[in-house]
Protein backbone atom coordinates (compact mmCIF):
# COMPACT_ATOMS: atom_id res chain seq x y z
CA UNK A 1 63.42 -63.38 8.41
CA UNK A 2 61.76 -61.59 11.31
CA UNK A 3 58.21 -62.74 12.69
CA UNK A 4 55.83 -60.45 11.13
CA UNK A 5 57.66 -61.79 7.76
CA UNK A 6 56.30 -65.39 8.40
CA UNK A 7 53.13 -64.44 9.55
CA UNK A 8 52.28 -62.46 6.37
CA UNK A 9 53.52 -65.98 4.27
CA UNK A 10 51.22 -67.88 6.57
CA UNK A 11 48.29 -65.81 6.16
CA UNK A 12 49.11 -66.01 2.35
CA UNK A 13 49.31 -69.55 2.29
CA UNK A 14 46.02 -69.53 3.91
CA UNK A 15 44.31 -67.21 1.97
CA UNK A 16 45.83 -69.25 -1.29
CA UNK A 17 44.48 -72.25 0.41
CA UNK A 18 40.95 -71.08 -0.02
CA UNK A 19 41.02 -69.59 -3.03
CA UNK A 20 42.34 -73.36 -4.45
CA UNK A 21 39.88 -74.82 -2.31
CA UNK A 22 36.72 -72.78 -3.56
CA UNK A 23 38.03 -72.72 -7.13
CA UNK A 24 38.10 -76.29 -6.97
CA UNK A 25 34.41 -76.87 -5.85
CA UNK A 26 33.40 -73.97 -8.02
CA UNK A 27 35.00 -76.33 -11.36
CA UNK A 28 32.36 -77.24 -13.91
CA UNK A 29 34.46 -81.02 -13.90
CA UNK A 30 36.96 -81.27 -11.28
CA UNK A 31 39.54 -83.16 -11.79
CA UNK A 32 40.14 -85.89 -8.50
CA UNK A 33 44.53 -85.66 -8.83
CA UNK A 34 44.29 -81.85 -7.89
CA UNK A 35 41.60 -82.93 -4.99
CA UNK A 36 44.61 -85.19 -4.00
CA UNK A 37 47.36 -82.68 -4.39
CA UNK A 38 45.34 -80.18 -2.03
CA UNK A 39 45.02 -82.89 0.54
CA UNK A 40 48.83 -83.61 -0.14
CA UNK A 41 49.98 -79.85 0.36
CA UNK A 42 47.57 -79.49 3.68
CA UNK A 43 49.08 -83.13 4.73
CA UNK A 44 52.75 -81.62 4.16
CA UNK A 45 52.31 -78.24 5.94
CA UNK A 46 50.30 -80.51 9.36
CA UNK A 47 53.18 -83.17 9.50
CA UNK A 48 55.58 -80.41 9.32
CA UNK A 49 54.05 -78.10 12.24
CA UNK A 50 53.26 -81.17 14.38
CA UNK A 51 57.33 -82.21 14.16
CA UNK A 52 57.97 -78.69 14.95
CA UNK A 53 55.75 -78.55 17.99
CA UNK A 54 56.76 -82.41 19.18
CA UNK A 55 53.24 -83.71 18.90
CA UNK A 56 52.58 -86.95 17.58
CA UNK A 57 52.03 -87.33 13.39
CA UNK A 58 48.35 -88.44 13.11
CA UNK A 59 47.87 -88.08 9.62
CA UNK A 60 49.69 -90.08 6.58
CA UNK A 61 51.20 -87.46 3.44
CA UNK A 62 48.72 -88.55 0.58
CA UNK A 63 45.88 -88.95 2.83
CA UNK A 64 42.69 -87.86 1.20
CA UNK A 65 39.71 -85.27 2.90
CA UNK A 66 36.67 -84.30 2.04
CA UNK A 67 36.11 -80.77 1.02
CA UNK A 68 34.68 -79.62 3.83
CA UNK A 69 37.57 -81.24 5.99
CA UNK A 70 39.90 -79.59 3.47
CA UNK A 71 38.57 -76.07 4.10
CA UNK A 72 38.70 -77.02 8.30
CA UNK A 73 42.30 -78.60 7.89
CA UNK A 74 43.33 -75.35 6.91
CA UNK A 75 41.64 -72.83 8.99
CA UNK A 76 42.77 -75.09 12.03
CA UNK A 77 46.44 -75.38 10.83
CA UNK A 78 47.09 -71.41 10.13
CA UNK A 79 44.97 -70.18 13.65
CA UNK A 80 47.21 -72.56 15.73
């Protein structure tokens, strides 16, 4: 896979991100395992970039955000 192809998938993932994110807050009853399963797949995708860049794991996989830390988690880990 060349460059560009990744960057497209990461700006998809992103974009999908969001659209999860503000679907979620825009539920008429949310449900709090699908809270936890964003915060899982944004969890995943920081543990594996910090590996990849050598920098030290500061977050646990099934550690749980707020939204707004949800929607910041994931404009900070797709603009690194």
């Amino acid at each position: 896979m060349k460059k560009d192809s990744y960057l497209k998938q990461l700006q998809y993932e992103s974009c999908s991100n969001d659209r999860i994110i503000d679907a979620y807050i825009k539920a008429s009853f949310p449900i709090e395992s699908t809270h936890q399963i964003i915060s899982h797949n944004l969890n995943a995708f920081s543990i594996w970039l910090k590996r990849i860049k050598n920098e030290e794991v500061t977050i646990k996989l099934w550690d749980s955000h707020t939204i707004d830390e949800l929607k910041l988690l994931n404009v900070t880990l797709y603009t690194d």
